[in-house]
Protein backbone atom coordinates (compact mmCIF):
# COMPACT_ATOMS: atom_id res chain seq x y z
CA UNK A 1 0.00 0.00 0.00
CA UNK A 2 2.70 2.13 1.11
CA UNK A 3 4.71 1.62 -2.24
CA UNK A 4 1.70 2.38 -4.27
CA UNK A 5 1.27 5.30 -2.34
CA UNK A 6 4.53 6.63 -3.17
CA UNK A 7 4.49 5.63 -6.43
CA UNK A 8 1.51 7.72 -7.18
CA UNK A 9 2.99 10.71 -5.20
CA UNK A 10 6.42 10.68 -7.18
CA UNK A 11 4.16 11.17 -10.73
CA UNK A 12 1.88 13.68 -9.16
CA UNK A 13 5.33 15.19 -8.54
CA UNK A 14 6.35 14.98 -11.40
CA UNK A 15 3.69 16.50 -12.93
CA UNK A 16 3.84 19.34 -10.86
CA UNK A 17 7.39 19.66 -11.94
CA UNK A 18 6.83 19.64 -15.72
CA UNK A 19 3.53 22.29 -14.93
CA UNK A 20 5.51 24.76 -13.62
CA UNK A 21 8.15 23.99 -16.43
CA UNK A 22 5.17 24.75 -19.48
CA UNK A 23 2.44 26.56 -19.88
CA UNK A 24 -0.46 25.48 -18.71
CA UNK A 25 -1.78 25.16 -22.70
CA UNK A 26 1.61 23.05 -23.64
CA UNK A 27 1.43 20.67 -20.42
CA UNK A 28 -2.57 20.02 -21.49
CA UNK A 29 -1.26 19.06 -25.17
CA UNK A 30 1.45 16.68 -23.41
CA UNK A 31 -0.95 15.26 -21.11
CA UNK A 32 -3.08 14.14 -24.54
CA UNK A 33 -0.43 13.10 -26.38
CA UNK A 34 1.01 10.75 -23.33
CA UNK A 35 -2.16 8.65 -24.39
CA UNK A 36 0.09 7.74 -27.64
CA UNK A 37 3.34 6.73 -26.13
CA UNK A 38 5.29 4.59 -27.60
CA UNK A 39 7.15 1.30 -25.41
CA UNK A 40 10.62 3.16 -25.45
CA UNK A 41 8.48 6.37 -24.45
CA UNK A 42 6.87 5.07 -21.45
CA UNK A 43 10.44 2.95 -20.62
CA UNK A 44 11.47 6.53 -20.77
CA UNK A 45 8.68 7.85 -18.27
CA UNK A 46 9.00 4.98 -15.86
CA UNK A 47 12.96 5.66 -15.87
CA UNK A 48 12.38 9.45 -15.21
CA UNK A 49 10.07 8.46 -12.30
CA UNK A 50 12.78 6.20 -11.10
CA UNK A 51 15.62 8.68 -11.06
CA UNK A 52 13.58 11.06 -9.34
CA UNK A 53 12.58 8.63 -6.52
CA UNK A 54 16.51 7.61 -6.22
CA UNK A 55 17.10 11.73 -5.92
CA UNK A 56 14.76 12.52 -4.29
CA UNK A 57 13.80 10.13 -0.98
CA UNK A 58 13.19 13.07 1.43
CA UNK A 59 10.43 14.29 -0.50
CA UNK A 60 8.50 10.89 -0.82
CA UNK A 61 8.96 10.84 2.54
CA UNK A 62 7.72 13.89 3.60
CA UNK A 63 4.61 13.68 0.80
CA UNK A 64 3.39 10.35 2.27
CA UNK A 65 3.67 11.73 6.13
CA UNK A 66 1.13 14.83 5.26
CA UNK A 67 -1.12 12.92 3.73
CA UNK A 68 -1.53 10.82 6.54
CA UNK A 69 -1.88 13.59 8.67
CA UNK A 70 -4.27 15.23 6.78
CA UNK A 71 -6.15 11.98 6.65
CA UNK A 72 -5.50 12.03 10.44
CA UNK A 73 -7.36 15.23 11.03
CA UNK A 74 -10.05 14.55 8.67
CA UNK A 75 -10.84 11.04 10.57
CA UNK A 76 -10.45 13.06 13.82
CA UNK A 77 -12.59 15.78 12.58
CA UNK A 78 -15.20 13.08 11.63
CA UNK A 79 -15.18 11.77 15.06
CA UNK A 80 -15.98 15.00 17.01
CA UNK A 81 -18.88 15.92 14.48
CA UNK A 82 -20.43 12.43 15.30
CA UNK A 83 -19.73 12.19 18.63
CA UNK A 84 -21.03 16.00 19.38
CA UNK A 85 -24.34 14.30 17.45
CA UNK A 86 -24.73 11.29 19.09
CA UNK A 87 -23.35 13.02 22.64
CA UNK A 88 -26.50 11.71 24.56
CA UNK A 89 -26.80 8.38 23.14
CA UNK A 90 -22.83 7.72 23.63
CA UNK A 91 -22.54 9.24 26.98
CA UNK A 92 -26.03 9.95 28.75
CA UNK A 93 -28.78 6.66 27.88
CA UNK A 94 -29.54 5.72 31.29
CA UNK A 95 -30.25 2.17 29.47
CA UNK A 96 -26.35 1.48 29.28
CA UNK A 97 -24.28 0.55 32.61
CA UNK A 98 -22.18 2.80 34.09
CA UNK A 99 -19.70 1.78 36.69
CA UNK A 100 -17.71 3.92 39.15
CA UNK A 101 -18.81 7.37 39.81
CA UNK A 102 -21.75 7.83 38.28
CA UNK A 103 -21.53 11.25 38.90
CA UNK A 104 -17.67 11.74 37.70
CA UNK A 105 -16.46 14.75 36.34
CA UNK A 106 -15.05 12.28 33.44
CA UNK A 107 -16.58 9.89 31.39
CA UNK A 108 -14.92 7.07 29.27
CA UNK A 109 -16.97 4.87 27.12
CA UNK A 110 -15.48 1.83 26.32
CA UNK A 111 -17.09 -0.63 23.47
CA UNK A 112 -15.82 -4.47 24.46
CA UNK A 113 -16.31 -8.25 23.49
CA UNK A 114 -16.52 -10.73 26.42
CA UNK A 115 -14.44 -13.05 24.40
CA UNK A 116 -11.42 -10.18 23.16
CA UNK A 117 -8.62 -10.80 24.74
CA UNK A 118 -7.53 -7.49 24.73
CA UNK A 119 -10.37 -6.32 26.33
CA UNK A 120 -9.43 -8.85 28.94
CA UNK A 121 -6.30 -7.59 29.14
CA UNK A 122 -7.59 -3.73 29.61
CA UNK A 123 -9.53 -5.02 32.78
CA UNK A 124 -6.50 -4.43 35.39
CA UNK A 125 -5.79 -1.01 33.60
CA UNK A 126 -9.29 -0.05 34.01
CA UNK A 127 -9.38 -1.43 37.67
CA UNK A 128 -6.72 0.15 39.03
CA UNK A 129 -7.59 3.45 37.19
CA UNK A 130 -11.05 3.38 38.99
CA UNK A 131 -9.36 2.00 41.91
CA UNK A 132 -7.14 5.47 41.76
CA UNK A 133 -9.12 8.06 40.41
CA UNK A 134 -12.55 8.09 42.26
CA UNK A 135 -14.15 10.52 39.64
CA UNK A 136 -14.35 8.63 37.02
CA UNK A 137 -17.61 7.47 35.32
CA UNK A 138 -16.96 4.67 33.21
CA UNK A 139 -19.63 3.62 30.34
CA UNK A 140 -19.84 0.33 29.09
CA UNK A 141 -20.50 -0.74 25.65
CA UNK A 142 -21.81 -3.85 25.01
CA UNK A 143 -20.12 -4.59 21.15
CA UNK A 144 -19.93 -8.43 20.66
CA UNK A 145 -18.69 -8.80 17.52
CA UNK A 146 -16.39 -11.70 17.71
CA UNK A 147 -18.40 -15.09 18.43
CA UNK A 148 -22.33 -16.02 18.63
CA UNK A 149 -21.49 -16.78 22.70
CA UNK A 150 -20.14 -13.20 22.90
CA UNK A 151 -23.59 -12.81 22.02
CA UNK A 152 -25.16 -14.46 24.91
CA UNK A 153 -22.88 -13.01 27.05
CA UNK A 154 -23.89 -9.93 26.43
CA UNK A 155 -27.56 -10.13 26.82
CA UNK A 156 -27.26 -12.16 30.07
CA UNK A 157 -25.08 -8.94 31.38
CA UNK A 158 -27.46 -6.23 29.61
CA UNK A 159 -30.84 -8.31 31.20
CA UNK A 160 -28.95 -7.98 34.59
CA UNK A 161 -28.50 -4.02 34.82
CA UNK A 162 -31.85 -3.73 33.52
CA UNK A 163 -34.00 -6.06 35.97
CA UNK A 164 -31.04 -6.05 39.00
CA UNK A 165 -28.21 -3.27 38.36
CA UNK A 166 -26.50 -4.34 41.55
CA UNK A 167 -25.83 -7.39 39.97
CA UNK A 168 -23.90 -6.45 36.48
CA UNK A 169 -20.57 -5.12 37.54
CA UNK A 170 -20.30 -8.76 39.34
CA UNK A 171 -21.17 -10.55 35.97
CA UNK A 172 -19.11 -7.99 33.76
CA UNK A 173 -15.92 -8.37 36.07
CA UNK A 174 -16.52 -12.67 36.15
CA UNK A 175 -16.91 -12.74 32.37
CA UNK A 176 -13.84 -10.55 31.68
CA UNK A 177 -11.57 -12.29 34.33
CA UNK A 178 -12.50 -15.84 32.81
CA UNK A 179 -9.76 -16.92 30.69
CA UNK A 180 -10.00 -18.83 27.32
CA UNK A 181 -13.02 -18.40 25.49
CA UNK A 182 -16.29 -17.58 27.05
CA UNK A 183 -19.01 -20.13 25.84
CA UNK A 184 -22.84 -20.36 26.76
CA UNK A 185 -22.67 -22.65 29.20
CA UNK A 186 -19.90 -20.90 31.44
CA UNK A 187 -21.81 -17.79 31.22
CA UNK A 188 -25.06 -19.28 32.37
CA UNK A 189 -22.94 -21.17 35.24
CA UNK A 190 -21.51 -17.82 36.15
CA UNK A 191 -25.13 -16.23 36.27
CA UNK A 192 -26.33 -19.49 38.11
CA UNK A 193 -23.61 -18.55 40.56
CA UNK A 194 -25.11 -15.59 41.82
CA UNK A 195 -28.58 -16.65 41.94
CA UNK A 196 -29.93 -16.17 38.52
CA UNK A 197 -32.55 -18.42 37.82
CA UNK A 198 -31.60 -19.40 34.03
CA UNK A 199 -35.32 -20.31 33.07
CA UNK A 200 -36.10 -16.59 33.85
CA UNK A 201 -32.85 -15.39 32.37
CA UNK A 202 -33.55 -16.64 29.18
CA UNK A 203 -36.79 -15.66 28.79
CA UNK A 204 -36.17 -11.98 29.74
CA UNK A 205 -32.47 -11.68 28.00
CA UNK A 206 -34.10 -11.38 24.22
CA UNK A 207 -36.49 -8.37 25.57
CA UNK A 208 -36.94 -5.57 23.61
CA UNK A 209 -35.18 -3.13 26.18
CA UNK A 210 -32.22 -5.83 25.55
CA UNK A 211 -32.23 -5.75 21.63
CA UNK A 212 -32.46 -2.20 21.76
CA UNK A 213 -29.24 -1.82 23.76
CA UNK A 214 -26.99 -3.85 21.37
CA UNK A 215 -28.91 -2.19 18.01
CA UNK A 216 -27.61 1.15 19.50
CA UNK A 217 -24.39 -0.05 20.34
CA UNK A 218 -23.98 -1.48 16.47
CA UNK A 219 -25.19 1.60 15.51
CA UNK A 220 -22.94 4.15 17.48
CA UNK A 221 -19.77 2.08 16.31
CA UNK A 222 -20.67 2.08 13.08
CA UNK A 223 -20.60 6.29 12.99
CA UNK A 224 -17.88 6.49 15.47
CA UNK A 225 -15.56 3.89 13.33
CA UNK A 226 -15.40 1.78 15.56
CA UNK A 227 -14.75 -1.85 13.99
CA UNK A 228 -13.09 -3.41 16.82
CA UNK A 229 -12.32 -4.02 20.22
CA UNK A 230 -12.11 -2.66 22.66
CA UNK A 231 -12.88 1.30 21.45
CA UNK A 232 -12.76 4.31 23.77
CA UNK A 233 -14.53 7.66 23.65
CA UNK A 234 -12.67 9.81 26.21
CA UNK A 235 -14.13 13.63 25.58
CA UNK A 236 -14.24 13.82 21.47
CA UNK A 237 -11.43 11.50 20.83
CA UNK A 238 -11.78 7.90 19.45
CA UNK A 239 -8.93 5.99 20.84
CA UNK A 240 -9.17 2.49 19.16
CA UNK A 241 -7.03 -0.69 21.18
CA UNK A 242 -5.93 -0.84 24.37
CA UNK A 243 -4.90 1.93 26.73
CA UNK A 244 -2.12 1.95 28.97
CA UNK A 245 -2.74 3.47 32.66
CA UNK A 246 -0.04 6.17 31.72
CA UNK A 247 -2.12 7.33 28.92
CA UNK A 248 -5.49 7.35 30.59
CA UNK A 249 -4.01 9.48 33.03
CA UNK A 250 -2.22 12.18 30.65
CA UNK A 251 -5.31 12.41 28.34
CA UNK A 252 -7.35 12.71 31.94
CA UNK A 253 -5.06 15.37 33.16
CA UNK A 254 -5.61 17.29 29.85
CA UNK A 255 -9.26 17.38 29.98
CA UNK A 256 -9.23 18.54 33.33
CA UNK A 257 -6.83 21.35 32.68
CA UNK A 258 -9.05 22.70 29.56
């Protein structure tokens, strides 16, 4: 991709070059007649466009790293405008679980798969940031995305903040701590665990309030570009992967000292 890239870039370069070189009449006549090339004339190109890559590294270089920043801002610009849209949905619906302060002075949304490891993996981080900072008010996304139990997992934790919200954070924090893959039948004997009755369970864990939850959640990834997991929504930035504790804490500290 990268080599494409620069490949493009180096005859957009040198078209620029011969442009300023001509008129703008002559370099339109040469543009028609490079239609008609002959082999040894296009050999002749090609070698041109060679020579000037060989000369001319720094510039390649240099082309390729502003267009990624421009496509950088542009994504980033993207972000705010749909997260300033969907602001109430992503941060506010008092239909999604929130754990830790729910009355924080900063909210983190985080999208996650009860069957990605590196969601599993973010679990400590997010602990101990909790665990640290008691102002934090931490959204979670249900997004499973990566296996039909993921699924299941899901709607047994979504059923439990909506009929017993004292319950989920003990389900969300058993799920992620499991290791290996989460199937249907250690969910259930997790939820079994703390009482659930599974004939109930699975009557109430297809609900409407339930498939509205994970429609929303598909939704708001889509528009936030979210194809992964986990995703984060810290203030208007969408930080895709996992976070390290140091960087929770400097982007925390920023938003704090707007």
């Amino acid at each position: 991709m990268l080599i494409n890239t620069c490949k493009l870039i180096s005859l957009l370069l040198i078209i620029q070059l011969i442009s300023i070189l001509k008129p703008p009449i002559v370099f339109s006549q040469q543009l028609n007649e490079a239609k008609t090339l002959t082999l040894s004339q296009k050999k002749e190109v090609r070698d041109l466009i060679k020579k000037f890559i060989k000369n001319n590294p720094e510039l390649i270089v240099q082309s390729v790293q502003k267009m990624r920043k421009k496509n950088q801002r542009q994504i980033s610009d993207t972000h705010k405008k749909n997260i300033k849209k969907y602001k109430n949905l992503i941060f506010y619906d008092n239909q999604t679980p929130v754990i830790g302060n729910p009355n924080g002075d900063i909210t983190i949304v985080e999208f996650f798969d009860y069957n990605c490891g590196y969601c599993k993996s973010s679990l400590k981080v997010i602990k101990k940031l909790l665990k640290e900072d008691t102002n934090i008010r931490f959204v979670l996304k249900e997004l499973p995305i990566l296996t039909p139990s993921s699924e299941f997992a899901a709607r047994v934790a979504l059923t439990s903040w909506i009929y017993d919200k004292t319950l989920y954070e003990k389900l969300h924090y058993s799920f992620m701590s499991m290791s290996g893959k989460l199937s249907k039948n250690r969910v259930m004997g997790i939820a079994k665990s703390f009482g659930v009755s599974e004939k109930l369970m699975k009557k109430k864990m297809f609900s409407d309030p339930v498939n509205q939850i994970l429609e929303n959640n598909k939704l708001l990834a889509n528009k936030l570009g979210i194809s992964g997991t986990p995703g984060f929504i810290i203030d208007t930035k969408v930080i895709p992967g996992a976070i390290e504790l140091s960087t929770f804490r400097e982007i925390i500290l920023e938003i704090r000292s707007k």
